[in-house]
N, C-alpha and C. Protein backbone atom coordinates (compact mmCIF):
# COMPACT_ATOMS: atom_id res chain seq x y z
N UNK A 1 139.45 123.00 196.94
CA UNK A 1 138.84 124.31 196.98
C UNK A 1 137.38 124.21 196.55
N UNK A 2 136.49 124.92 197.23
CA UNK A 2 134.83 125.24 197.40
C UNK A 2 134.81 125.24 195.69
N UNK A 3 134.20 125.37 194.68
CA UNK A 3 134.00 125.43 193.40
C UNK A 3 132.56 126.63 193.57
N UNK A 4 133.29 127.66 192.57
CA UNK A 4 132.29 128.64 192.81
C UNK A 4 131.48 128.06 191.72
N UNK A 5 130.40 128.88 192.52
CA UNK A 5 128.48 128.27 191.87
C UNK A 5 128.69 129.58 190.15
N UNK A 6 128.27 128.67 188.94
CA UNK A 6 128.41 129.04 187.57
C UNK A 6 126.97 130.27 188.06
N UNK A 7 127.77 131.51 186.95
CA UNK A 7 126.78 132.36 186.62
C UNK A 7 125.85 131.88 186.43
N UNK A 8 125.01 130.42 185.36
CA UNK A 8 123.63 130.81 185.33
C UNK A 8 122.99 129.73 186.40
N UNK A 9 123.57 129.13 187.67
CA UNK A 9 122.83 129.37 188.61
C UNK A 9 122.78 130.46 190.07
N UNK A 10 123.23 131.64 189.53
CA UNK A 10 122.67 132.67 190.43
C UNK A 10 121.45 132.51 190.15
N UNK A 11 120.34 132.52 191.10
CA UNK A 11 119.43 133.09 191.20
C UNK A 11 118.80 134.20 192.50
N UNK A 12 119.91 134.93 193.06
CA UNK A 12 119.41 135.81 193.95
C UNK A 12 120.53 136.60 194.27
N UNK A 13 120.77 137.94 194.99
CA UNK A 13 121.68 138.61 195.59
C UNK A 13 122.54 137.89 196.34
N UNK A 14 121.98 137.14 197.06
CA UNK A 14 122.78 136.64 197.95
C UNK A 14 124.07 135.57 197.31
N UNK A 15 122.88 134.74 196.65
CA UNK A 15 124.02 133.94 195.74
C UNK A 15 125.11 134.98 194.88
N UNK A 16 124.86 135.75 194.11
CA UNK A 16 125.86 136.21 193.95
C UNK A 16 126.73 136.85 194.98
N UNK A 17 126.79 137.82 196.13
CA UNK A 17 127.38 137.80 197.38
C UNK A 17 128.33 136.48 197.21
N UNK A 18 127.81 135.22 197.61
CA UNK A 18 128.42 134.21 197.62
C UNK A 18 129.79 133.97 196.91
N UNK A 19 129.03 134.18 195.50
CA UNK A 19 130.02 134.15 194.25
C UNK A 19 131.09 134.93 194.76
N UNK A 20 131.08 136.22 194.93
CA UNK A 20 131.97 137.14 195.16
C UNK A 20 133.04 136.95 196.34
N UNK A 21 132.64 135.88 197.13
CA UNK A 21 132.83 135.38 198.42
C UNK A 21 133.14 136.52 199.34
N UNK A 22 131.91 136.96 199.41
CA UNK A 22 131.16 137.33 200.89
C UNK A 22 132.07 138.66 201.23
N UNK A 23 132.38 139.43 199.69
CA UNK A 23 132.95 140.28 200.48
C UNK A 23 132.22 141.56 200.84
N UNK A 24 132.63 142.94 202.06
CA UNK A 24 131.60 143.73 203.11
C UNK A 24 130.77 143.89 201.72
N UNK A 25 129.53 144.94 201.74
CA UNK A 25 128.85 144.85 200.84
C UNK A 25 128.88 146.03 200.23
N UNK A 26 129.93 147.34 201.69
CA UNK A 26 129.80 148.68 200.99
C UNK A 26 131.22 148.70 199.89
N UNK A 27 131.84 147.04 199.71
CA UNK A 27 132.57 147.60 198.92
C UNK A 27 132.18 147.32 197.55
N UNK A 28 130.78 146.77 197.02
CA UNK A 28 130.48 146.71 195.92
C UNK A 28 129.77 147.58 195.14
N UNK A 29 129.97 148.29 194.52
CA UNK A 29 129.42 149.39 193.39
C UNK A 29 128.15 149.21 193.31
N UNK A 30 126.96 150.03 193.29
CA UNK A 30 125.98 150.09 192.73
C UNK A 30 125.38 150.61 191.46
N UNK A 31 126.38 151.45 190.72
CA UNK A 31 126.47 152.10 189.65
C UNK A 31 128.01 151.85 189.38
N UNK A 32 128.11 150.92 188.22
CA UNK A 32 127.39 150.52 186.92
C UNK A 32 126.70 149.92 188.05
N UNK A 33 124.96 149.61 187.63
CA UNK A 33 124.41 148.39 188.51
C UNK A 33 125.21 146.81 188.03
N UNK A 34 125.35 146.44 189.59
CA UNK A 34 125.99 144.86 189.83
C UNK A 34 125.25 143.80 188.01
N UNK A 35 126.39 143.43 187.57
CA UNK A 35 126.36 142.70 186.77
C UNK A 35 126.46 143.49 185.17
N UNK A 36 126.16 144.31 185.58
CA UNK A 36 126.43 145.64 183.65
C UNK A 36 127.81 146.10 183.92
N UNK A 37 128.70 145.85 184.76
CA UNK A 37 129.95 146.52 184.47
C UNK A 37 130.80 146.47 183.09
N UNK A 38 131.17 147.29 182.49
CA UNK A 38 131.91 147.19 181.65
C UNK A 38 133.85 147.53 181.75
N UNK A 39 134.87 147.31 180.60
CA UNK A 39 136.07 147.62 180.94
C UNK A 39 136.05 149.04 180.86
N UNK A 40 135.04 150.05 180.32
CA UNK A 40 135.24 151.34 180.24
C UNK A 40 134.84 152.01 181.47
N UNK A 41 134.02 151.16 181.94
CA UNK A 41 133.41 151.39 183.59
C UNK A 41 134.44 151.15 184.74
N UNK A 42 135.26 150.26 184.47
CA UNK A 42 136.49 150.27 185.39
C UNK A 42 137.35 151.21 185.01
N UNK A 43 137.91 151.45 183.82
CA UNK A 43 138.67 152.35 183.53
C UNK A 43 138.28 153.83 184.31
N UNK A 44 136.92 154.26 183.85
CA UNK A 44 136.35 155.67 184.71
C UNK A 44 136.55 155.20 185.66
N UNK A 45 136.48 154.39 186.54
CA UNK A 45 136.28 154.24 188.49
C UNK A 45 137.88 154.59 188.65
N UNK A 46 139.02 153.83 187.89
CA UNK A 46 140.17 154.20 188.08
C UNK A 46 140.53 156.04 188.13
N UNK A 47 140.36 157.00 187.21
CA UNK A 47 140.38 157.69 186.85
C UNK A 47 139.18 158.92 187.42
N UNK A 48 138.39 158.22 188.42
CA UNK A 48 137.38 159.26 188.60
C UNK A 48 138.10 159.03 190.25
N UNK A 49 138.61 158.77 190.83
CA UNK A 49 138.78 159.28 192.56
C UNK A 49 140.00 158.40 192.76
N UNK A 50 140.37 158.25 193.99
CA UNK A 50 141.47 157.22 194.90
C UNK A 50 141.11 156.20 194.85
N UNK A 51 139.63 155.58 195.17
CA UNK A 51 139.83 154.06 195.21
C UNK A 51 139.74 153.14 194.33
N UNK A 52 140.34 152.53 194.18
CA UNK A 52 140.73 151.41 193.10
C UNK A 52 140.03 150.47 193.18
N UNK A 53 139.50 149.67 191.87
CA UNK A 53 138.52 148.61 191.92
C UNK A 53 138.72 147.25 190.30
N UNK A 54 138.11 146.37 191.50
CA UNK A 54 138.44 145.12 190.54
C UNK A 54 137.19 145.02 189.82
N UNK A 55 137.23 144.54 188.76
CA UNK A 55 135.52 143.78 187.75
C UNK A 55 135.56 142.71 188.02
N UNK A 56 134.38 141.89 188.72
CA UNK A 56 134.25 141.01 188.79
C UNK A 56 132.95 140.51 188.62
N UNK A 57 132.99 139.87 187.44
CA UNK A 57 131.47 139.06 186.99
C UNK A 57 130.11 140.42 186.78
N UNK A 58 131.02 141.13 186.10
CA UNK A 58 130.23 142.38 185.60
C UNK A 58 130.03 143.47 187.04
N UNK A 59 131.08 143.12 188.14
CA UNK A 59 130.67 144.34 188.81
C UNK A 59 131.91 145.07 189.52
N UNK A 60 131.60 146.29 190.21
CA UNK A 60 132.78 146.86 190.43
C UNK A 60 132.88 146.15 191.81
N UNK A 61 134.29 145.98 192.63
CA UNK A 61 134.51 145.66 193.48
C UNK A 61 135.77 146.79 194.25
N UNK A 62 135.72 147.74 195.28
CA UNK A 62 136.38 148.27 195.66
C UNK A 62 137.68 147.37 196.12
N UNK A 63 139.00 147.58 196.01
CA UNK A 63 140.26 146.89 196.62
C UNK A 63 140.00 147.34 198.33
N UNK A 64 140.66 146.88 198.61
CA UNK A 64 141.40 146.86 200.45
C UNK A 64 142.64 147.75 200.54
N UNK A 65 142.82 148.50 201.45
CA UNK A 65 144.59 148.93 201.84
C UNK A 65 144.72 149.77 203.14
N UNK A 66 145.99 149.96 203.29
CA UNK A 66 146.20 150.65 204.33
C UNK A 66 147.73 151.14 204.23
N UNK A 67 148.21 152.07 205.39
CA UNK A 67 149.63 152.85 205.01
C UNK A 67 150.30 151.45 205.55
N UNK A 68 150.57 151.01 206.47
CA UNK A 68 151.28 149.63 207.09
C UNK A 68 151.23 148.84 205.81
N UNK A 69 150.42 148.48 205.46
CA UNK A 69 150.06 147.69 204.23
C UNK A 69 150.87 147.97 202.99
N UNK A 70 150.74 149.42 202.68
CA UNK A 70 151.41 149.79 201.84
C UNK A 70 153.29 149.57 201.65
N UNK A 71 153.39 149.69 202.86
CA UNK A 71 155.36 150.00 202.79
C UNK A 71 155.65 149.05 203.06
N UNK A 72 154.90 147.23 203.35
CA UNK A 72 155.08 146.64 203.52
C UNK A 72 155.79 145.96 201.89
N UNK A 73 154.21 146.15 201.64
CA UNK A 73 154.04 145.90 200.22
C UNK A 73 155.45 146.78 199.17
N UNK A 74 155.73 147.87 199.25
CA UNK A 74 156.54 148.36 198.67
C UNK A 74 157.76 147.82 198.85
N UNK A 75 158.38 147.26 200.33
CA UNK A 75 159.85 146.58 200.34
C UNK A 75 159.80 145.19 199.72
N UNK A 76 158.56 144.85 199.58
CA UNK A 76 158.48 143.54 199.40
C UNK A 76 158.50 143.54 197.51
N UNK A 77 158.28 144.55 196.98
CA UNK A 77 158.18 144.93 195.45
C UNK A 77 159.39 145.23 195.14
N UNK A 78 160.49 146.24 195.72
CA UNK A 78 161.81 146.55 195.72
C UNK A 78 162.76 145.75 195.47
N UNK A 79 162.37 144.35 196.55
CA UNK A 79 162.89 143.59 196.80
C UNK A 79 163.25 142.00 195.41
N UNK A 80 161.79 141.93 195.05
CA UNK A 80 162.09 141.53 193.99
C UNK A 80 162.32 141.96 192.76
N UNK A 81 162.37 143.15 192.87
CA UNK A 81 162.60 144.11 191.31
C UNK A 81 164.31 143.95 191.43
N UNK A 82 164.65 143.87 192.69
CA UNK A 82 166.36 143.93 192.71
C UNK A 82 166.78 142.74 192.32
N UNK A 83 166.15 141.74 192.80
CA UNK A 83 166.71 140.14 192.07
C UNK A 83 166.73 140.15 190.73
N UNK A 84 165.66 140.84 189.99
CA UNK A 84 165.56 140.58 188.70
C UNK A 84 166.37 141.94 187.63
N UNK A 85 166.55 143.11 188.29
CA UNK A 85 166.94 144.45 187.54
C UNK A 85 168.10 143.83 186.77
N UNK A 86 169.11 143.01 187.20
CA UNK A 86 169.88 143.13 186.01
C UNK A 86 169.69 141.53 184.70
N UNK A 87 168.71 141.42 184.99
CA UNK A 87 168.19 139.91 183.30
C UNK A 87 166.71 140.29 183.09
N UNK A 88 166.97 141.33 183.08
CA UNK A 88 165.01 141.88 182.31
C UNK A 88 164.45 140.53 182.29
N UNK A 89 164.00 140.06 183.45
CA UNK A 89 162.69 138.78 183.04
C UNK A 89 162.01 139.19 182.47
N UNK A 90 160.89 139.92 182.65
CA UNK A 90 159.77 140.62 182.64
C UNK A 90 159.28 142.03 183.34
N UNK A 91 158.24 142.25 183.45
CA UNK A 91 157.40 143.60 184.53
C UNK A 91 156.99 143.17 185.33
N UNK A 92 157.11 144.17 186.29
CA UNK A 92 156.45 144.30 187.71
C UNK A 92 155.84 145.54 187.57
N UNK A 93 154.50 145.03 188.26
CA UNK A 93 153.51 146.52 188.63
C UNK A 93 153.18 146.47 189.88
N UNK A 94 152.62 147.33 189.98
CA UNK A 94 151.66 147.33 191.37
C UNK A 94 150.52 147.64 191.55
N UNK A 95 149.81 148.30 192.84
CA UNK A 95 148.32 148.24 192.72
C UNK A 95 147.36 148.94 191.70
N UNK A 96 148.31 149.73 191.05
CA UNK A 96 147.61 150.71 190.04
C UNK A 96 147.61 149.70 188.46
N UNK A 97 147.40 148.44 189.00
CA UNK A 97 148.23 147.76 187.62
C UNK A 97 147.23 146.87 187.14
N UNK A 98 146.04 147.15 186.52
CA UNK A 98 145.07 146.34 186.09
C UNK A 98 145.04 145.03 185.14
N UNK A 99 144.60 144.35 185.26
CA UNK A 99 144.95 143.23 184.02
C UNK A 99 143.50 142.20 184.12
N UNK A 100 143.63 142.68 182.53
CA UNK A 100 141.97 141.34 182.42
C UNK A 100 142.61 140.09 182.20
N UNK A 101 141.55 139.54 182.59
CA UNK A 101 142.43 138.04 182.41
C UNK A 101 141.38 137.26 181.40
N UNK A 102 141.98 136.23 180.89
CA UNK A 102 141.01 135.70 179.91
C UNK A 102 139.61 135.02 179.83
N UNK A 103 139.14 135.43 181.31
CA UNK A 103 137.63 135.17 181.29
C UNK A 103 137.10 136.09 181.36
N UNK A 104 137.61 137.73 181.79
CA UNK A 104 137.12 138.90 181.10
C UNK A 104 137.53 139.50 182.76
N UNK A 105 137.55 138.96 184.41
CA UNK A 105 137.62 139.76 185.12
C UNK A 105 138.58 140.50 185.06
N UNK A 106 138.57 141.25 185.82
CA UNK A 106 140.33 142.65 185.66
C UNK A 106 140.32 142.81 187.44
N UNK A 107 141.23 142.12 187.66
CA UNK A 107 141.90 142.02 188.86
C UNK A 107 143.14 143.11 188.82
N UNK A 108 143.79 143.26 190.08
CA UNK A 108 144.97 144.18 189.94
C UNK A 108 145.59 143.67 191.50
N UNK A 109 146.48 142.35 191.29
CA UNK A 109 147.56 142.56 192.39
C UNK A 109 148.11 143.37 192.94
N UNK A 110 148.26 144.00 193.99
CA UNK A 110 149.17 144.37 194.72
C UNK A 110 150.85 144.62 194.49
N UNK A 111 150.85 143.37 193.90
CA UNK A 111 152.52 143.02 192.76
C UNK A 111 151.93 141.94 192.20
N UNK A 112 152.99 142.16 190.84
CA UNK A 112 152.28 141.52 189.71
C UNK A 112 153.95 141.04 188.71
N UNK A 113 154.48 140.08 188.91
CA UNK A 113 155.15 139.82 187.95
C UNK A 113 154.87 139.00 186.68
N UNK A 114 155.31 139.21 185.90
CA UNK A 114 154.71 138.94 184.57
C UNK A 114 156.23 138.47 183.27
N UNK A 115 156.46 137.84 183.24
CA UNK A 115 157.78 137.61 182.24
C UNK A 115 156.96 137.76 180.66
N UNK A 116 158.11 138.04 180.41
CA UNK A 116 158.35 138.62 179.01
C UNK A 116 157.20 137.57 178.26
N UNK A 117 157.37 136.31 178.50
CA UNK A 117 156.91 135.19 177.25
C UNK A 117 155.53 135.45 177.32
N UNK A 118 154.53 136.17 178.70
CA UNK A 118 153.55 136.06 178.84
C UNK A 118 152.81 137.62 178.43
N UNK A 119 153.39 137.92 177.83
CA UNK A 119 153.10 139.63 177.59
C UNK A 119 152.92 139.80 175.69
N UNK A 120 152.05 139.89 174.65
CA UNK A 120 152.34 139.50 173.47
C UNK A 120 153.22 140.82 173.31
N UNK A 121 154.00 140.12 171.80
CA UNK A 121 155.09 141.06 171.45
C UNK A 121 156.42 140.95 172.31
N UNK A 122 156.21 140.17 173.41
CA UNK A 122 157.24 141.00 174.34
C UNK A 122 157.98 142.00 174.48
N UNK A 123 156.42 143.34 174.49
CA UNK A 123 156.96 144.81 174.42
C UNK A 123 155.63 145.25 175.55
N UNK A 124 156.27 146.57 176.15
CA UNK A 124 155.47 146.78 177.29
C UNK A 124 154.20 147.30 176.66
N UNK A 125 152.91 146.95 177.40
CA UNK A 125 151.50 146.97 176.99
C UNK A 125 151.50 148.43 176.83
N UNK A 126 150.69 149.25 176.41
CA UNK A 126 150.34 150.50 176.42
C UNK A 126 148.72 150.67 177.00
N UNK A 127 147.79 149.13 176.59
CA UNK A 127 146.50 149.95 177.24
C UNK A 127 146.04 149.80 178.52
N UNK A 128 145.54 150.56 179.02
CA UNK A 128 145.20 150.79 180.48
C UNK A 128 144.58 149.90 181.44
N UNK A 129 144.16 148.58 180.37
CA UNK A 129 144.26 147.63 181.22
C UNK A 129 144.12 146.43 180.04
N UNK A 130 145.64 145.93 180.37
CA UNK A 130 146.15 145.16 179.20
C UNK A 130 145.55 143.67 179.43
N UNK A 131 145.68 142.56 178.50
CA UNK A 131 144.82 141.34 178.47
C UNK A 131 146.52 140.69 178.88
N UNK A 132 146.77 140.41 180.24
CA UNK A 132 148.24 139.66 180.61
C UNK A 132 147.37 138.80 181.88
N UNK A 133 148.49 137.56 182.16
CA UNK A 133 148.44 136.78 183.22
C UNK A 133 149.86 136.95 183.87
N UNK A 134 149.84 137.22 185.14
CA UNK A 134 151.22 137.18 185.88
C UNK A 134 151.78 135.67 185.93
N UNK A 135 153.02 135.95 186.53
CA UNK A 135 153.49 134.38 186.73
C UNK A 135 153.56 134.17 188.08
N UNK A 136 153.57 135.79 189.08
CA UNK A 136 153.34 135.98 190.36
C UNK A 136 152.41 137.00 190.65
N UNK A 137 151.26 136.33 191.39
CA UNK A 137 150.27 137.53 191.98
C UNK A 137 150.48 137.71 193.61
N UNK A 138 151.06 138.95 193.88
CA UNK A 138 151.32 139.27 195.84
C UNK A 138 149.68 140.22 196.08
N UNK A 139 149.20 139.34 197.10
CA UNK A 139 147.66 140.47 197.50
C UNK A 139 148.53 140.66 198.98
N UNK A 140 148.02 141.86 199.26
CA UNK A 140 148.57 142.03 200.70
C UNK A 140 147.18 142.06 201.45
N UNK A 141 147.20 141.11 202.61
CA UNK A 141 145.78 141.23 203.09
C UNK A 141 145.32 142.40 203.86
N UNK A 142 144.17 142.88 204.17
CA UNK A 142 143.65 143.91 204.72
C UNK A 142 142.19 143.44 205.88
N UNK A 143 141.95 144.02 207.01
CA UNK A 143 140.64 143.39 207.46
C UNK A 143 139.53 143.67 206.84
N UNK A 144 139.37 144.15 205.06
CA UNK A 144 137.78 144.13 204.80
C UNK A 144 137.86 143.04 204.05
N UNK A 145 139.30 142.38 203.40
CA UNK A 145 139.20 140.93 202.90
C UNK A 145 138.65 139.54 203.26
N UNK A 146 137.91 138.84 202.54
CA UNK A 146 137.40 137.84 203.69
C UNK A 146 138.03 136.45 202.89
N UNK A 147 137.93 135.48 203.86
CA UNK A 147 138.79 133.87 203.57
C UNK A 147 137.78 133.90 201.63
N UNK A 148 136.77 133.82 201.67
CA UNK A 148 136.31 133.52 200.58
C UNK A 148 136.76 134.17 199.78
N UNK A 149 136.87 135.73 199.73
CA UNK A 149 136.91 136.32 198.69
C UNK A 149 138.80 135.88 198.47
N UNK A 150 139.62 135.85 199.09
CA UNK A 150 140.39 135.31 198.78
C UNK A 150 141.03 133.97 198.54
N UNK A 151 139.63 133.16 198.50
CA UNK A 151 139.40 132.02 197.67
C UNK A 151 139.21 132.23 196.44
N UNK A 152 138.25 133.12 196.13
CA UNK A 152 137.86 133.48 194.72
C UNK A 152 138.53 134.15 194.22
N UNK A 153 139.89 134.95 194.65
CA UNK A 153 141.12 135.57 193.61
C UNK A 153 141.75 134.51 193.23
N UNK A 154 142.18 133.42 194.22
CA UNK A 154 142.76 132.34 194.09
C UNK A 154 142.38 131.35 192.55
N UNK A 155 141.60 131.26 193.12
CA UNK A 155 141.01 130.59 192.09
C UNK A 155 140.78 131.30 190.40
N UNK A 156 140.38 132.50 190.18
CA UNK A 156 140.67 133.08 189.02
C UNK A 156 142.28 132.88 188.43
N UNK A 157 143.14 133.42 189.58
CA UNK A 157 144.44 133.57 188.68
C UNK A 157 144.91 132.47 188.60
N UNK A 158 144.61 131.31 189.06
CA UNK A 158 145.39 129.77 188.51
C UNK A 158 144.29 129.45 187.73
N UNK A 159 142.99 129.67 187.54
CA UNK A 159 142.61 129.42 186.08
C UNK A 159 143.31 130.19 184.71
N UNK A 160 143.35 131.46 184.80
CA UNK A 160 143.87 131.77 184.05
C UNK A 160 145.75 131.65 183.76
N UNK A 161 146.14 130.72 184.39
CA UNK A 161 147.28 130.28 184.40
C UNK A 161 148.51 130.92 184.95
N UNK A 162 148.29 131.63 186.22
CA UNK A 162 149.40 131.99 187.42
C UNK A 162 150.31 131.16 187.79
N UNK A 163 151.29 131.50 187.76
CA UNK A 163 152.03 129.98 188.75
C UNK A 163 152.34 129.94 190.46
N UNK A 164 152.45 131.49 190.97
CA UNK A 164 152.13 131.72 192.42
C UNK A 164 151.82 132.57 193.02
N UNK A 165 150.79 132.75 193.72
CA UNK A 165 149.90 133.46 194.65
C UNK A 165 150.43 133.51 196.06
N UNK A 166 151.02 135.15 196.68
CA UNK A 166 151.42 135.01 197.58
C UNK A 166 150.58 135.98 198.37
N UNK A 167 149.79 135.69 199.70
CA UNK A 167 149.04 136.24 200.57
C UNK A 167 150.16 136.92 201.86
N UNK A 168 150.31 138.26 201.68
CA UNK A 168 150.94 139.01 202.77
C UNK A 168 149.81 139.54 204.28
N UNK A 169 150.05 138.93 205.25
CA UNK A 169 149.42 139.15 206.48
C UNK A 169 150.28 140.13 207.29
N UNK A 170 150.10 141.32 207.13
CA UNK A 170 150.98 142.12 208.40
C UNK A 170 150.79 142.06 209.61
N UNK A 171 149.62 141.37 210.36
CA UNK A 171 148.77 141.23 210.87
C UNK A 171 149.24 140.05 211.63
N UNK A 172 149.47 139.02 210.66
CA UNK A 172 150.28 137.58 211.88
C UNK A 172 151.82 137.91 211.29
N UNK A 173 151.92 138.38 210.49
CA UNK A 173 153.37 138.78 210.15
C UNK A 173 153.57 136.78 209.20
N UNK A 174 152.77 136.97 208.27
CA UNK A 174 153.20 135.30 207.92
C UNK A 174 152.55 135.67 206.22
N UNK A 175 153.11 134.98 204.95
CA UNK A 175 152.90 135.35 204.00
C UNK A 175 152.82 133.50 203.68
N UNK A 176 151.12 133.44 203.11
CA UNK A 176 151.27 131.99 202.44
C UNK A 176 151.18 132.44 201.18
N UNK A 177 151.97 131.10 200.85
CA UNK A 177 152.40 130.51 199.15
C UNK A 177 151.40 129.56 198.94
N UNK A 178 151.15 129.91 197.83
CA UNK A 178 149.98 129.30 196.83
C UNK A 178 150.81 128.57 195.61
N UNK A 179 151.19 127.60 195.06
CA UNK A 179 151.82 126.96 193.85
C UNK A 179 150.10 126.10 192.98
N UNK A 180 149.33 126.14 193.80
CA UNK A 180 147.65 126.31 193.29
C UNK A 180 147.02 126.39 193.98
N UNK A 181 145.93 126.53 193.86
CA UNK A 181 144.39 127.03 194.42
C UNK A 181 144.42 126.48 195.82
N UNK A 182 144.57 125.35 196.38
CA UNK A 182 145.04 124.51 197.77
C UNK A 182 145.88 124.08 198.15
N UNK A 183 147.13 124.34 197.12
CA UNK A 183 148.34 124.09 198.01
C UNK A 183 149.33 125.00 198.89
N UNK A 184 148.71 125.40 200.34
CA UNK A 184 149.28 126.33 200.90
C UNK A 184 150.58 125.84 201.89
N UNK A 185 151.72 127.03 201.69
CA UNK A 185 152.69 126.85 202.50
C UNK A 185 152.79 127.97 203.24
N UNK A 186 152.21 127.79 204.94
CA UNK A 186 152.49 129.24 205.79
C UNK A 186 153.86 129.23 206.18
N UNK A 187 154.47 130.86 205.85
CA UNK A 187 155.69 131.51 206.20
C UNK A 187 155.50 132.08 207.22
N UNK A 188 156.45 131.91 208.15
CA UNK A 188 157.04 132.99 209.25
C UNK A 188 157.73 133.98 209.51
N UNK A 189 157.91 134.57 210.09
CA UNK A 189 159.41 135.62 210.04
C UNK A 189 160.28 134.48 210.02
N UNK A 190 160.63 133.11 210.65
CA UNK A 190 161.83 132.43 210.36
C UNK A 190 161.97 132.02 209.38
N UNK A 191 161.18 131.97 208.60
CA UNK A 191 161.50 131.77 207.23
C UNK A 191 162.01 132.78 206.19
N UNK A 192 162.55 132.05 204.93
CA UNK A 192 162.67 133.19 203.64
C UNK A 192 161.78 132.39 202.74
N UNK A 193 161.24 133.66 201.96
CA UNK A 193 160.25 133.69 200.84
C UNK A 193 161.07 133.64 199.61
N UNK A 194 161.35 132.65 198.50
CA UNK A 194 161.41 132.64 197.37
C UNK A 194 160.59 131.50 196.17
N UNK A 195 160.98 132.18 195.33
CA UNK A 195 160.32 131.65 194.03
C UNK A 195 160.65 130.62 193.27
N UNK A 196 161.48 129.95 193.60
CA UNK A 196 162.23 129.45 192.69
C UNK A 196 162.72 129.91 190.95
N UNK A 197 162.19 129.07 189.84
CA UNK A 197 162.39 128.97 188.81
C UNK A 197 161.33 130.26 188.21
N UNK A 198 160.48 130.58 189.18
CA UNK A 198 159.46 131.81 188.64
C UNK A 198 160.26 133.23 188.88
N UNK A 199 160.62 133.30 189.31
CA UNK A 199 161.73 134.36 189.51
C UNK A 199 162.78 133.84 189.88
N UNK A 200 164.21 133.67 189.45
CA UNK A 200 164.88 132.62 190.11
C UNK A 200 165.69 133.55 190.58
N UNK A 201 166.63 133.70 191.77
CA UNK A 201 167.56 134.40 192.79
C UNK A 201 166.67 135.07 193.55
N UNK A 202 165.75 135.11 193.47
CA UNK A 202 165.32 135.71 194.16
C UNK A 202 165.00 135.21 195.69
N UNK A 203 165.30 135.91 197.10
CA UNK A 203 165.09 135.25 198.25
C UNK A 203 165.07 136.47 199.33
N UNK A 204 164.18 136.16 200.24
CA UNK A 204 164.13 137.07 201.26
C UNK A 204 163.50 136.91 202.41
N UNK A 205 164.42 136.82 203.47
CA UNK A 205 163.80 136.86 204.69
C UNK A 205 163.13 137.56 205.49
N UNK A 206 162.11 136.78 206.45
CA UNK A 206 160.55 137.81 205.74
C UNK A 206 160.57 138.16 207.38
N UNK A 207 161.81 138.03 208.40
CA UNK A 207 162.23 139.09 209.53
C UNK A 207 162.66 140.01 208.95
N UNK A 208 163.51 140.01 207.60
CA UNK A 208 163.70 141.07 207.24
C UNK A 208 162.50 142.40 205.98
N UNK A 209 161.39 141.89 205.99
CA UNK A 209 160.03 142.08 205.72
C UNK A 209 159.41 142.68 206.39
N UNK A 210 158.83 142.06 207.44
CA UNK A 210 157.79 142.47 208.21
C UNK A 210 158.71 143.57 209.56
N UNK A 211 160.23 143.43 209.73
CA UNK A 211 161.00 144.21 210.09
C UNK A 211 160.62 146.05 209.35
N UNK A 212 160.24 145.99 208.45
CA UNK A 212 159.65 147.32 208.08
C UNK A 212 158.37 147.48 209.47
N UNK A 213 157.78 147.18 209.85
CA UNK A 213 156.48 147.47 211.00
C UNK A 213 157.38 147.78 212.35
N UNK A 214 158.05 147.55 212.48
CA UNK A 214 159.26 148.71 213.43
C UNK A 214 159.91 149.02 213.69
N UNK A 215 160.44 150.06 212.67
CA UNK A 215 161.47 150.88 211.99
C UNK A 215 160.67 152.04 212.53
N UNK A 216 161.46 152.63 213.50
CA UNK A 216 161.38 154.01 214.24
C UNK A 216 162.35 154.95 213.89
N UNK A 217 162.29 156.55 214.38
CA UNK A 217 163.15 157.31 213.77
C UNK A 217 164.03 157.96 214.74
């Protein structure tokens, strides 16, 4: 994987662009201005309208979505909440589910599992955007996402110690597995998606997944 260029050699917009990997440009905040973002500044962006946004390297970053996207994403959350509902691993959230991670960005998966050991206390967080690392991050892709910028999620949540990153494409109908930053395994509808030991029973065939995109009435 590309190694993103260290904060103190930005020296221009563009380079940072880069940093951010190249994502459109109307989805980056101008207020807070790029690089002064704070966690109280994400918190208001949450809380002041609909669209949801990540901090990244002091700036706001609007998320991606869509309704297809969404109910995709929702059977696919259901789905593993049912493997796990009866041995409380841990929590699952979703897109409303912020989490700083220990280099300070606050990302928010799409789905977010998180076991108990990785949560302090092992009692559910109360603040609005708690200091946790998942053990599974699901992004569901969207067309304002670009290969880089989902290099550069990649790469945050296995620094901060993820164990798998799963990229949902409704689009080719194929969900790759990440076990790190470059080790990708593309899924098909002939395939099933599971976790092994990170969620364990858990399994699902992802005809029976992307089978949500046409379901008529």
């Amino acid at each position: 994987m590309t190694a993103v260029p260290p904060l103190d050699e930005v020296r221009s917009f563009a380079d940072m662009w880069e940093r951010l990997g190249r994502v459109p440009l109307e989805r980056i905040r101008w207020k807070p201005y790029p690089g002064t973002a704070t966690l109280a500044d994400q918190i208001a962006s949450e809380r002041g309208g609909r669209i949801i946004c990540e901090m990244v390297d002091g700036m706001l970053i609007e998320k991606t979505g869509g309704f297809a996207e969404s109910v995709v994403t929702v059977r696919l959350a259901c789905e593993m909440m049912r493997s796990a509902e009866d041995r409380n691993l841990g929590i699952f959230a979703g897109a409303k589910g912020p989490m700083r991670l220990p280099r300070g960005n606050i990302r928010i998966p799409d789905i977010s599992f998180t076991p108990w050991d990785n949560i302090p206390g092992r009692r559910m967080p109360r603040e609005a955007v708690p200091d946790l690392v998942p053990a599974i991050a699901v992004e569901t892709l969207d067309e304002g996402n670009t290969p880089q910028e989902m290099r550069r999620k990649r790469g945050d949540w296995f620094a901060a110690g993820c164990r798998l990153v799963w990229e949902v494409d409704i689009h080719t109908r194929t969900v790759e597995v990440f076990a790190s930053p470059d080790g990708r395994v593309v899924l098909t509808e002939a395939d099933t998606l599971e976790a092994g030991m990170v969620l364990p029973g858990f399994r699902l065939p992802l005809a029976e997944l992307f089978g949500e995109l046409d379901r008529h009435g």
